[in-house]
PDB file of N, CA and C in Angstrom:
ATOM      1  N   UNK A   1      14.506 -19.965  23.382  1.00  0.00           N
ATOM      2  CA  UNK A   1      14.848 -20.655  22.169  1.00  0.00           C
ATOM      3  C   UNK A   1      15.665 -21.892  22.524  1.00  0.00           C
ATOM      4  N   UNK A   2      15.462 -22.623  21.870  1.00  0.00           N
ATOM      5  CA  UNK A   2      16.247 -24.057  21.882  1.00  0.00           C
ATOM      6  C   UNK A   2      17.811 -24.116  21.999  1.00  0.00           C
ATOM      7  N   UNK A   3      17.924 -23.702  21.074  1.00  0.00           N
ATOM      8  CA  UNK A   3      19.787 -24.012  20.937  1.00  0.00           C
ATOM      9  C   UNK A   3      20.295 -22.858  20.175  1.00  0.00           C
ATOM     10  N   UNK A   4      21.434 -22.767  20.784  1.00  0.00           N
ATOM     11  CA  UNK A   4      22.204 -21.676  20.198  1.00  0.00           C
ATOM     12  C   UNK A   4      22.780 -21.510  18.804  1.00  0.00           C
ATOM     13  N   UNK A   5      22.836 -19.974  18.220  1.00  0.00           N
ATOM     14  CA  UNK A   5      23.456 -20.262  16.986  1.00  0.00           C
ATOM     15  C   UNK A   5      24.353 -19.734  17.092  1.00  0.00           C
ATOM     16  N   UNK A   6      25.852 -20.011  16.465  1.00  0.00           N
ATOM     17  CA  UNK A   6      26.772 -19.166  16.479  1.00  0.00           C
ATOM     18  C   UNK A   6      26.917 -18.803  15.186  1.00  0.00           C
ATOM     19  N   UNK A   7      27.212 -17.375  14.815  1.00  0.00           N
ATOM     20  CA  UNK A   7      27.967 -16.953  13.572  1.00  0.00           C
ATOM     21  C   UNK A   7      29.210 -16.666  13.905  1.00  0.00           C
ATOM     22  N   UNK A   8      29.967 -17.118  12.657  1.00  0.00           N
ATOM     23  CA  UNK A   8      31.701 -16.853  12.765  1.00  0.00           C
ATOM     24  C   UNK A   8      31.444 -15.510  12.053  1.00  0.00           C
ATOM     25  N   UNK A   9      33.116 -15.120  12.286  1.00  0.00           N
ATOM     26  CA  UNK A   9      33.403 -13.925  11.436  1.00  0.00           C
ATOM     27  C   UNK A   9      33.715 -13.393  10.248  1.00  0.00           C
ATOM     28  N   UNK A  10      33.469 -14.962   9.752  1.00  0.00           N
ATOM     29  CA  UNK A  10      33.876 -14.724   7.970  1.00  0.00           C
ATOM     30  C   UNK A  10      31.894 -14.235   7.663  1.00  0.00           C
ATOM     31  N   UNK A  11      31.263 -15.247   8.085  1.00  0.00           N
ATOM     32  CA  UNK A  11      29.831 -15.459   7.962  1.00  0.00           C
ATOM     33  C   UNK A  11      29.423 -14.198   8.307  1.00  0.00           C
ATOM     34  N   UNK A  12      29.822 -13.224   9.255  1.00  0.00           N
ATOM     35  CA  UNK A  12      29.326 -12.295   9.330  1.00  0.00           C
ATOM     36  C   UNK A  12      29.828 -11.044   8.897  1.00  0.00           C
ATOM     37  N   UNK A  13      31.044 -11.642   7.925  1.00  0.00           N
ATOM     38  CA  UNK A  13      32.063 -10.364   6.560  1.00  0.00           C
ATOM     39  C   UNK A  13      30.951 -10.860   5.206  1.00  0.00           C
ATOM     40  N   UNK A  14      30.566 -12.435   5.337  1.00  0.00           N
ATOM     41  CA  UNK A  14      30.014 -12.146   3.825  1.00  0.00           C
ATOM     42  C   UNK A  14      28.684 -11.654   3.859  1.00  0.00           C
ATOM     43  N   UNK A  15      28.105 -12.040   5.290  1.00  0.00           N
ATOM     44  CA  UNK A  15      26.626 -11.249   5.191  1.00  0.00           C
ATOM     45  C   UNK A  15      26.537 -10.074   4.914  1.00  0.00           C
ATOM     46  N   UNK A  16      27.723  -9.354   5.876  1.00  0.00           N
ATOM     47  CA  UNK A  16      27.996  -7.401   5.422  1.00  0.00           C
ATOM     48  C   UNK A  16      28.015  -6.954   4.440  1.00  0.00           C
ATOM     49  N   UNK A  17      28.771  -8.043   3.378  1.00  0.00           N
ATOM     50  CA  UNK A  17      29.275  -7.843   1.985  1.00  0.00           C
ATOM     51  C   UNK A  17      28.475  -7.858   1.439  1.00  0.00           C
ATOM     52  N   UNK A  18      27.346  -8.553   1.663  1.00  0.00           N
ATOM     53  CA  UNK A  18      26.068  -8.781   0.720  1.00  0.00           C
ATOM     54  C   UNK A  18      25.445  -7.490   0.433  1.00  0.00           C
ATOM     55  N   UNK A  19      24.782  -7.310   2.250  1.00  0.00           N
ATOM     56  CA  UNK A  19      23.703  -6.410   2.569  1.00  0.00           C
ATOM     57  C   UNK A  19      24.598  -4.628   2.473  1.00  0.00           C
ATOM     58  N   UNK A  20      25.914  -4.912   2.103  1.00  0.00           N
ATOM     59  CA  UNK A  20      26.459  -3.830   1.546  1.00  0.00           C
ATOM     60  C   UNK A  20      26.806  -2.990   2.940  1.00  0.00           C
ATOM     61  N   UNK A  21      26.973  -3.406   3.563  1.00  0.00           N
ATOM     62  CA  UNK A  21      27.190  -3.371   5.643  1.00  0.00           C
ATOM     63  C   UNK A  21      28.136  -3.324   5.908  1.00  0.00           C
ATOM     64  N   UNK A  22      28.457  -2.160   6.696  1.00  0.00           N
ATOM     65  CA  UNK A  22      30.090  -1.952   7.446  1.00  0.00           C
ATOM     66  C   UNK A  22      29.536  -1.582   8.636  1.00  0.00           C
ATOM     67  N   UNK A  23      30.485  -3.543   9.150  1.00  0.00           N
ATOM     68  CA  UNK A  23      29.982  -3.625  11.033  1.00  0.00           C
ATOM     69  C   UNK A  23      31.175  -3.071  11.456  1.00  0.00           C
ATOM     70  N   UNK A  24      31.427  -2.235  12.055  1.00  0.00           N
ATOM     71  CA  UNK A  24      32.371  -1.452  13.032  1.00  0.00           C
ATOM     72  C   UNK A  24      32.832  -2.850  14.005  1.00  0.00           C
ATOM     73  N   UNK A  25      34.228  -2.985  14.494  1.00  0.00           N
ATOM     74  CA  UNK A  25      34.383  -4.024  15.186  1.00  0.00           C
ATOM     75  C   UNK A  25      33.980  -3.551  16.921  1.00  0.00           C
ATOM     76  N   UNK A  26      33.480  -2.629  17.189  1.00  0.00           N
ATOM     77  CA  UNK A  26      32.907  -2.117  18.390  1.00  0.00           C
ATOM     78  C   UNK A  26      31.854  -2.864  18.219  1.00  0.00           C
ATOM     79  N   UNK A  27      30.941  -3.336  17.455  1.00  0.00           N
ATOM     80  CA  UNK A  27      29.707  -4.080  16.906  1.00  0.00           C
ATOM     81  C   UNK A  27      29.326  -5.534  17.074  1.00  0.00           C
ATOM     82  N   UNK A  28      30.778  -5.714  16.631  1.00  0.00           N
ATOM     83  CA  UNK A  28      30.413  -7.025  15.884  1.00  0.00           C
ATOM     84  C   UNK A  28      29.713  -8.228  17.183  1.00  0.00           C
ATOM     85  N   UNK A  29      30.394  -8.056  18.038  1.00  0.00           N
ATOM     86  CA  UNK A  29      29.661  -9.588  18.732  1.00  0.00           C
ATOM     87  C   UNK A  29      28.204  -8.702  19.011  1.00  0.00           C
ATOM     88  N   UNK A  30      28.166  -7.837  19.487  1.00  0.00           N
ATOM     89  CA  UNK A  30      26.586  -7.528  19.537  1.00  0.00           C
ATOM     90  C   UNK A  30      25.401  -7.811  18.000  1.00  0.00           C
ATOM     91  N   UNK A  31      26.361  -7.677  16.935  1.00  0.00           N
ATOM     92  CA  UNK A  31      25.533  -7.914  16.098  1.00  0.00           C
ATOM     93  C   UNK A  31      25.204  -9.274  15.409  1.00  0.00           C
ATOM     94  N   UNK A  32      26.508  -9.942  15.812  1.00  0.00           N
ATOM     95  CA  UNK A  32      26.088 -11.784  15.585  1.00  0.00           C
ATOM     96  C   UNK A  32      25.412 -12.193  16.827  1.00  0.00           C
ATOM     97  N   UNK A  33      25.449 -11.593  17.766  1.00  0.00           N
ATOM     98  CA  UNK A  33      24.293 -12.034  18.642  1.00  0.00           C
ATOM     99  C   UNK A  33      23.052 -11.828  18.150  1.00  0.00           C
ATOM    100  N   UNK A  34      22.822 -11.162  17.629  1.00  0.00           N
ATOM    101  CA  UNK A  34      21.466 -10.202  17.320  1.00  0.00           C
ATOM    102  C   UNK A  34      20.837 -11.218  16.181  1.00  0.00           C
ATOM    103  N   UNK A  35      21.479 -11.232  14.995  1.00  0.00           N
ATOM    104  CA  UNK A  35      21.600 -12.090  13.970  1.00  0.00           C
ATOM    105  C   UNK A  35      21.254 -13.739  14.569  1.00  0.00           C
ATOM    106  N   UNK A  36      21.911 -14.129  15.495  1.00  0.00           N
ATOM    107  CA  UNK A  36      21.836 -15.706  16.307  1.00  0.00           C
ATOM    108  C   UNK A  36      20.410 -15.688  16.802  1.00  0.00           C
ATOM    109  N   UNK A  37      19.753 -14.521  17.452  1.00  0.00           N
ATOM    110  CA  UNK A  37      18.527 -14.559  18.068  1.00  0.00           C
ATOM    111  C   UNK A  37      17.672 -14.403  16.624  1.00  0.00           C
ATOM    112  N   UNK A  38      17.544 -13.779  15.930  1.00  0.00           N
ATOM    113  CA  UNK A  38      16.772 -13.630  14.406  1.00  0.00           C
ATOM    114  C   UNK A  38      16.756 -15.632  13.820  1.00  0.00           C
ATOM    115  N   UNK A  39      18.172 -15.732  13.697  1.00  0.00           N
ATOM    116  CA  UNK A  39      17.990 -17.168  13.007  1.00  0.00           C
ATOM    117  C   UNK A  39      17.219 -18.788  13.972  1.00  0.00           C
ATOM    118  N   UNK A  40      17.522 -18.253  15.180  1.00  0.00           N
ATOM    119  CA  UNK A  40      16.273 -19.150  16.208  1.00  0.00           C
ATOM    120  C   UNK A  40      14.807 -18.656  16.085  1.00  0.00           C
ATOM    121  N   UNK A  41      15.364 -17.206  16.061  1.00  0.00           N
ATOM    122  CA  UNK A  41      13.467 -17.153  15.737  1.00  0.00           C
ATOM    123  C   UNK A  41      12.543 -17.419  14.789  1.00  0.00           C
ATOM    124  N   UNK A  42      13.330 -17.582  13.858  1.00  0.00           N
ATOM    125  CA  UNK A  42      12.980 -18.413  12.424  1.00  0.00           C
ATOM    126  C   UNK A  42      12.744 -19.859  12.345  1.00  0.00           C
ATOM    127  N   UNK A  43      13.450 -20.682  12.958  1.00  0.00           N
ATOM    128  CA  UNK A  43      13.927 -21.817  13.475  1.00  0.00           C
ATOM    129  C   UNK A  43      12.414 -22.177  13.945  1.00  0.00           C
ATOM    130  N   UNK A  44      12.102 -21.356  15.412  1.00  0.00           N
ATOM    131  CA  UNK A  44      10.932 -21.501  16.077  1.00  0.00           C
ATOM    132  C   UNK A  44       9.811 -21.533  15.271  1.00  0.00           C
ATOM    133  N   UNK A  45       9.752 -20.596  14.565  1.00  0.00           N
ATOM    134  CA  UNK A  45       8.356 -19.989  13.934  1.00  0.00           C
ATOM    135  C   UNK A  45       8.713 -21.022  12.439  1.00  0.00           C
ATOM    136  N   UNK A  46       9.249 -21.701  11.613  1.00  0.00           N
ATOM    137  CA  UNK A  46       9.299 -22.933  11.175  1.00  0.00           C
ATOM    138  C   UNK A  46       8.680 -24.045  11.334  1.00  0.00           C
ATOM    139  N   UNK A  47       8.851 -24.316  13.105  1.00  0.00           N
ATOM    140  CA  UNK A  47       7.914 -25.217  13.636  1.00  0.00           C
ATOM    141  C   UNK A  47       6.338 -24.960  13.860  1.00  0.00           C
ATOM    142  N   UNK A  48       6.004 -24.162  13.559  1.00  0.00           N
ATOM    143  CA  UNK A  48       4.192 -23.761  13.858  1.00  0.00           C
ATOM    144  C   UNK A  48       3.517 -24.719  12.594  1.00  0.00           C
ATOM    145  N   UNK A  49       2.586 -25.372  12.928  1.00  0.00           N
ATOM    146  CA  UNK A  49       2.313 -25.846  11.740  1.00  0.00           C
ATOM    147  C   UNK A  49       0.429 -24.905  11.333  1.00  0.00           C
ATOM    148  N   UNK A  50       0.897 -25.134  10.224  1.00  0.00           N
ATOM    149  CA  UNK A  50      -0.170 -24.047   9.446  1.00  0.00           C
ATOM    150  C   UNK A  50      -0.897 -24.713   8.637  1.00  0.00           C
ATOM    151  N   UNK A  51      -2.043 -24.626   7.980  1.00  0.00           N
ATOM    152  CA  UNK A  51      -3.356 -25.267   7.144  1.00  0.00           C
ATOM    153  C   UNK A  51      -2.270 -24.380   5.829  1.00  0.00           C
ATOM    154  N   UNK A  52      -1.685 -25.464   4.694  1.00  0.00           N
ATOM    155  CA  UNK A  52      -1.447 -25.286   3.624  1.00  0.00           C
ATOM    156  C   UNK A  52      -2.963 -24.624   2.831  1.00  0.00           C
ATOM    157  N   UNK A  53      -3.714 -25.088   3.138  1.00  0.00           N
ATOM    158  CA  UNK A  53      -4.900 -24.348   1.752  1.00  0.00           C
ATOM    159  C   UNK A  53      -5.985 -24.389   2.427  1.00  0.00           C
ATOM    160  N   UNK A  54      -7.078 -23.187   2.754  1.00  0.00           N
ATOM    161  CA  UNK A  54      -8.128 -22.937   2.991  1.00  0.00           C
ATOM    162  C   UNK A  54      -9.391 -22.665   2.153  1.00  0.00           C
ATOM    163  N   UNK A  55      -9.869 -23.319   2.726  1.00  0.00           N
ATOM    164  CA  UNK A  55     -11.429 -23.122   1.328  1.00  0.00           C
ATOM    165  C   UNK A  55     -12.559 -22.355   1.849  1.00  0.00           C
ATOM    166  N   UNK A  56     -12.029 -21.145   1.526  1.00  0.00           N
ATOM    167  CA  UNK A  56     -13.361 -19.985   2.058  1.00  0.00           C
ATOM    168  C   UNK A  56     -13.959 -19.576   0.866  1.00  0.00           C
ATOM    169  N   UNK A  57     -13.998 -20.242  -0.306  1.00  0.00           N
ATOM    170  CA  UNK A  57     -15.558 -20.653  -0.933  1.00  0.00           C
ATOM    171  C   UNK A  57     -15.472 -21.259  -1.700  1.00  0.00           C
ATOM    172  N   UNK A  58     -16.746 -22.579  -1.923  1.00  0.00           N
ATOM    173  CA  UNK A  58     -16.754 -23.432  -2.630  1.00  0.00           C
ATOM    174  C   UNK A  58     -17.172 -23.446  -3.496  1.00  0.00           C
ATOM    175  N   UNK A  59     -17.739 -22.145  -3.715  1.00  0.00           N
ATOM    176  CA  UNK A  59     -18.540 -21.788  -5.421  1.00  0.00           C
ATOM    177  C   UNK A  59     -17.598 -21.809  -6.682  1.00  0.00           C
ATOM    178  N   UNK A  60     -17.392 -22.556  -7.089  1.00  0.00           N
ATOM    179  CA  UNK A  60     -16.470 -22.762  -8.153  1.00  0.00           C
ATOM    180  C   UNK A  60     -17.001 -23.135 -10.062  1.00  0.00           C
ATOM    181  N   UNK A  61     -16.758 -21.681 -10.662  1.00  0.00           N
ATOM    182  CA  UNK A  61     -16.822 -20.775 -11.394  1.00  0.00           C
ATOM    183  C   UNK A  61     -16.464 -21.647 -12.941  1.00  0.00           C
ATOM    184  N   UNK A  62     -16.923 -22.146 -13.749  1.00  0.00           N
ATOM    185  CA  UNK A  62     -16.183 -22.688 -15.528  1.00  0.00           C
ATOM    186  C   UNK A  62     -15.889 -21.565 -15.915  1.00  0.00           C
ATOM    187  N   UNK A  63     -15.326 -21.974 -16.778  1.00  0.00           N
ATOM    188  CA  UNK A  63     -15.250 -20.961 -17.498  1.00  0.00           C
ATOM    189  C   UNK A  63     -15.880 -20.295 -18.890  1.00  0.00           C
ATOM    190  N   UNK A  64     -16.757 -21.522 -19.324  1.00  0.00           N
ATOM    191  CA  UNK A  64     -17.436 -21.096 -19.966  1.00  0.00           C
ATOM    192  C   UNK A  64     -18.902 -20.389 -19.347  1.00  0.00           C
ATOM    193  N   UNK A  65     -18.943 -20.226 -18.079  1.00  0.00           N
ATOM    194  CA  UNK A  65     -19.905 -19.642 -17.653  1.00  0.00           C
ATOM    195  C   UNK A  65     -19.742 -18.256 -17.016  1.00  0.00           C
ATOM    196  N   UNK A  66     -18.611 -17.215 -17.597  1.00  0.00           N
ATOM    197  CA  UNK A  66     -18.309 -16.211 -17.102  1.00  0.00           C
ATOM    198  C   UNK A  66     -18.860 -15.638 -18.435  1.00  0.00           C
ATOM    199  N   UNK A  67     -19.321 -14.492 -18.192  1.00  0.00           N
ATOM    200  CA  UNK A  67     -19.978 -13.229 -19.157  1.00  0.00           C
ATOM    201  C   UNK A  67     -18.825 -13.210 -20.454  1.00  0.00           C
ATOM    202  N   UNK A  68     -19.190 -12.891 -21.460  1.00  0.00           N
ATOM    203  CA  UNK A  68     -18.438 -11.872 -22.658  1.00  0.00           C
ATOM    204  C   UNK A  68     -18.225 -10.671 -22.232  1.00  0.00           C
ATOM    205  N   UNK A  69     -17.094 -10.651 -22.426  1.00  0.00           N
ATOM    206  CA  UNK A  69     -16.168  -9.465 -22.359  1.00  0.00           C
ATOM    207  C   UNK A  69     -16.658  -8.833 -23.947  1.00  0.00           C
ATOM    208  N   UNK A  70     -17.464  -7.852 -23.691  1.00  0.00           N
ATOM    209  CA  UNK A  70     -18.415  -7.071 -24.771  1.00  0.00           C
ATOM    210  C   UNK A  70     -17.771  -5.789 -24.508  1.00  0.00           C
ATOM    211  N   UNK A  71     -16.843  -4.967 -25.719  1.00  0.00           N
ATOM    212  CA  UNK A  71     -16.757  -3.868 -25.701  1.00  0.00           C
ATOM    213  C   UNK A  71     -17.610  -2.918 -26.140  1.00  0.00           C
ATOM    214  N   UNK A  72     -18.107  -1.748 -24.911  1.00  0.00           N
ATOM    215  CA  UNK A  72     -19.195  -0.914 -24.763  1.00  0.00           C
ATOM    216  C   UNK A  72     -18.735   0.672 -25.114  1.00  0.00           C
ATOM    217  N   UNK A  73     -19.255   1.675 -25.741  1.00  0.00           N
ATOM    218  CA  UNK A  73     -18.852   2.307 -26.472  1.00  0.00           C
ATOM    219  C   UNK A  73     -18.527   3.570 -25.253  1.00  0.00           C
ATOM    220  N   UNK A  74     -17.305   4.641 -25.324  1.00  0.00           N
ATOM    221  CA  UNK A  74     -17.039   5.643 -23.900  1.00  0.00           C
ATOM    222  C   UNK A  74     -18.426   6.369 -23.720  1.00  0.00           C
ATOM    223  N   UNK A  75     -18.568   6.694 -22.447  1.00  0.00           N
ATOM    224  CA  UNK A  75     -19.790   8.152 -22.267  1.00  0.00           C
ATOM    225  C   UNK A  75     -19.122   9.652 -22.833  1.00  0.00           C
ATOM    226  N   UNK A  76     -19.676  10.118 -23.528  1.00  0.00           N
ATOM    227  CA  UNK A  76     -19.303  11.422 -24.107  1.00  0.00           C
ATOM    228  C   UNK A  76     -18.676  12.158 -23.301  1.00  0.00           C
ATOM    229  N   UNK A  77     -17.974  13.199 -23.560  1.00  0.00           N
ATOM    230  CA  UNK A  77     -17.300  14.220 -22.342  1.00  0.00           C
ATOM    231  C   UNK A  77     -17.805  14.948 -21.812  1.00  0.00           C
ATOM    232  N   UNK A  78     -19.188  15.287 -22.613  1.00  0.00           N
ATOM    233  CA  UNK A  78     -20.213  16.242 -21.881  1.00  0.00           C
ATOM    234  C   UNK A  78     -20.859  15.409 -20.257  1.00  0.00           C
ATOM    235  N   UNK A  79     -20.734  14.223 -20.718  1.00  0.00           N
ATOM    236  CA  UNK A  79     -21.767  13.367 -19.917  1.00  0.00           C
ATOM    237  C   UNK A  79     -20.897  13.398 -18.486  1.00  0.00           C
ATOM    238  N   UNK A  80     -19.520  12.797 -18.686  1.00  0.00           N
ATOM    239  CA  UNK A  80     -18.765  12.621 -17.846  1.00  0.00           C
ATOM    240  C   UNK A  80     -18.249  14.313 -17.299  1.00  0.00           C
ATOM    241  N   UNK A  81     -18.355  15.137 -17.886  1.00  0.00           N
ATOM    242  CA  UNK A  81     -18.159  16.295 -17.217  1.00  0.00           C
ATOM    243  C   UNK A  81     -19.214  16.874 -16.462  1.00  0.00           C
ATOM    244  N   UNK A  82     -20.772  16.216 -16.671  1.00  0.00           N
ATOM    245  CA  UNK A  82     -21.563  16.455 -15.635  1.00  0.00           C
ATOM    246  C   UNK A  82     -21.800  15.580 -14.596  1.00  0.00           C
ATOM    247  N   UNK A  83     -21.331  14.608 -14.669  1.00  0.00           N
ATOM    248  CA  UNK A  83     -21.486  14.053 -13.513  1.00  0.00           C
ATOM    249  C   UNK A  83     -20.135  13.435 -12.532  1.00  0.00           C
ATOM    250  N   UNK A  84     -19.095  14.072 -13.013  1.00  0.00           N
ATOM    251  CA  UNK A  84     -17.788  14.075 -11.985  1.00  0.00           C
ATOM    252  C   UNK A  84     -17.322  15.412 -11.937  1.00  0.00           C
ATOM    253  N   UNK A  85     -17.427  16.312 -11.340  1.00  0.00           N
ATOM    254  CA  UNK A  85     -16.754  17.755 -10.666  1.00  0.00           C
ATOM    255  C   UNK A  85     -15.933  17.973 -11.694  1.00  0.00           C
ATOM    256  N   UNK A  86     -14.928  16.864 -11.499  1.00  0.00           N
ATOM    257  CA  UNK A  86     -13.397  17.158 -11.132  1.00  0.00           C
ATOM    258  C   UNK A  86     -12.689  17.191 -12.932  1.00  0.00           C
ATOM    259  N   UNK A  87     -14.076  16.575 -13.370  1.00  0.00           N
ATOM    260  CA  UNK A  87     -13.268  16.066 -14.624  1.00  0.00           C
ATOM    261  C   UNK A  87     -13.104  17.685 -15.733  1.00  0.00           C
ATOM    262  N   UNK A  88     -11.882  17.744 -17.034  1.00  0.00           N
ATOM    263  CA  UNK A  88     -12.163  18.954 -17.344  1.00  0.00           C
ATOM    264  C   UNK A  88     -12.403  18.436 -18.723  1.00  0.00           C
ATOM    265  N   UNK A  89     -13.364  19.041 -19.331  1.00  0.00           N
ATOM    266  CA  UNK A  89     -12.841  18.656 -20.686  1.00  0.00           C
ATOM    267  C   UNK A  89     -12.441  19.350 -22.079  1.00  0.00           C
ATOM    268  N   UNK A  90     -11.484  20.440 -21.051  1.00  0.00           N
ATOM    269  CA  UNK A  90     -10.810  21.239 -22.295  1.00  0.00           C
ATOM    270  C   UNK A  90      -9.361  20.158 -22.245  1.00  0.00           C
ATOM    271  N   UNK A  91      -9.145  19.519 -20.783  1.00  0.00           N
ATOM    272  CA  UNK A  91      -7.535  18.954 -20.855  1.00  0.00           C
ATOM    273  C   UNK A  91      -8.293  16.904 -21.035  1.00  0.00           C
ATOM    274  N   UNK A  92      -9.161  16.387 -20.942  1.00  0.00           N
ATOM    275  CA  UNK A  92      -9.652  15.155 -20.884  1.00  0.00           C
ATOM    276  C   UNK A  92      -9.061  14.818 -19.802  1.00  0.00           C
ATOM    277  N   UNK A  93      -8.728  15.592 -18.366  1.00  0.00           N
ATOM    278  CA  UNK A  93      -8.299  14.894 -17.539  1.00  0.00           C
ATOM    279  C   UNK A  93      -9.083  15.008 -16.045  1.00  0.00           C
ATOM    280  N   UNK A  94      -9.112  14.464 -15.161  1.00  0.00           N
ATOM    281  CA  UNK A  94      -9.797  14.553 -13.774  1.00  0.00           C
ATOM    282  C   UNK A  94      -8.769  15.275 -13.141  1.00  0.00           C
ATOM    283  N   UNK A  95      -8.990  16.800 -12.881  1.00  0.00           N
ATOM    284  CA  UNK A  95      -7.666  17.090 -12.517  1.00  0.00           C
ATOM    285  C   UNK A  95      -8.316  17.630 -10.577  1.00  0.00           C
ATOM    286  N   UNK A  96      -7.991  17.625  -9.597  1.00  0.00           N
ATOM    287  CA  UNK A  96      -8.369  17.300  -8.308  1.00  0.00           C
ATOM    288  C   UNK A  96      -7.327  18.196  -7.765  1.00  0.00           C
ATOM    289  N   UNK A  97      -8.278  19.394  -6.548  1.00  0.00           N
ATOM    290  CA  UNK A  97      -7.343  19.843  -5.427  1.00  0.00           C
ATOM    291  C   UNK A  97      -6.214  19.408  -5.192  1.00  0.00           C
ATOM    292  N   UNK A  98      -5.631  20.412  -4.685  1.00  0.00           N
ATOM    293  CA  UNK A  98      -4.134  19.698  -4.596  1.00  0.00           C
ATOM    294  C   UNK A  98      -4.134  19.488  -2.536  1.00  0.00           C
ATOM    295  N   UNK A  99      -3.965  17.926  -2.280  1.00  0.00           N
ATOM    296  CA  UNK A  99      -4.432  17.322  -0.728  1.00  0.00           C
ATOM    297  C   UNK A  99      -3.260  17.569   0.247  1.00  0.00           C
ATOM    298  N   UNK A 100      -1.539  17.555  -0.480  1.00  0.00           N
ATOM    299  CA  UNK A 100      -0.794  18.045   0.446  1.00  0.00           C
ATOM    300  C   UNK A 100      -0.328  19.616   0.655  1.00  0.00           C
ATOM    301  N   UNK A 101       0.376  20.028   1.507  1.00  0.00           N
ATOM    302  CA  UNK A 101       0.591  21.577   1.323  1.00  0.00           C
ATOM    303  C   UNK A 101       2.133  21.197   1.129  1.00  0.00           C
ATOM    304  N   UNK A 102       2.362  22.331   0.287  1.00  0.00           N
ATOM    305  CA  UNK A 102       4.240  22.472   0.150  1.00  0.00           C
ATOM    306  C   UNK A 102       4.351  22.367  -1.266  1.00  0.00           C
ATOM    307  N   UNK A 103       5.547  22.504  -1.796  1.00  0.00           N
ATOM    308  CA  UNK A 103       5.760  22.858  -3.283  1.00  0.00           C
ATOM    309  C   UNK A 103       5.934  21.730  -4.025  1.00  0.00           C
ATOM    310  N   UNK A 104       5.470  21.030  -3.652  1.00  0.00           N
ATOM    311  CA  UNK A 104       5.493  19.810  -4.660  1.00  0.00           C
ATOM    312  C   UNK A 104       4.676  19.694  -6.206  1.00  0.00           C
TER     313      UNK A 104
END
C-alpha cells in the first residue's frame, strides 16, 4: 500500500462508540493497525477504474408495447389439489414435509 494511515485515539474511542465496541487497551494499537490496513485497502481498490454502465441488451421495451395486465379468474381447489401433492384443501394451504430434524 502506498502510504500510511494513522488513527489517533480519540478516532478510535469514537469509532468504538459507534460500532458499540469495547477495545481493551491490550488491543488497541493492534486494532488501529488493523483498521489503517482496511482504510488503504479501500484507498487502493478506489483507484480501479470500472465501466460505470454496461449494455448487455439492447432490446429496449415502450411501454405501450407490454401486454395488459388482464385479471384471470383462480383454478378451483379441486384442480389445484390434483395437480400439486402438497396442497390441502380442507386448510387452503400447501402444507410440505417437514426438511429439518429437531423441534422446531
Amino acid at each position: 500500500m502506498s502510504k500510511d494511515v494513522d488513527i489517533s485515539d480519540s478516532q478510535l474511542d469514537d469509532l468504538a462508540s459507534r460500532a458499540k465496541l469495547v477495545v481493551s487497551d491490550d488491543y488497541r494499537d493492534d486494532f488501529k493497525n488493523s483498521l489503517s490496513l482496511i482504510i488503504e485497502l479501500f484507498d487502493e481498490m478506489s483507484k480501479v477504474r470500472v465501466c460505470e454502465f454496461k449494455s448487455f441488451d439492447s432490446h429496449v421495451v415502450a411501454y405501450n408495447n407490454l401486454r395488459n395486465d388482464e385479471s384471470l379468474p383462480s383454478p378451483s381447489k379441486s384442480k389445484i389439489s390434483d395437480s400439486c401433492q402438497h396442497y390441502s384443501s380442507d386448510s387452503g394451504y400447501f402444507e410440505v414435509p417437514k426438511v429439518l430434524e429437531g423441534d422446531s
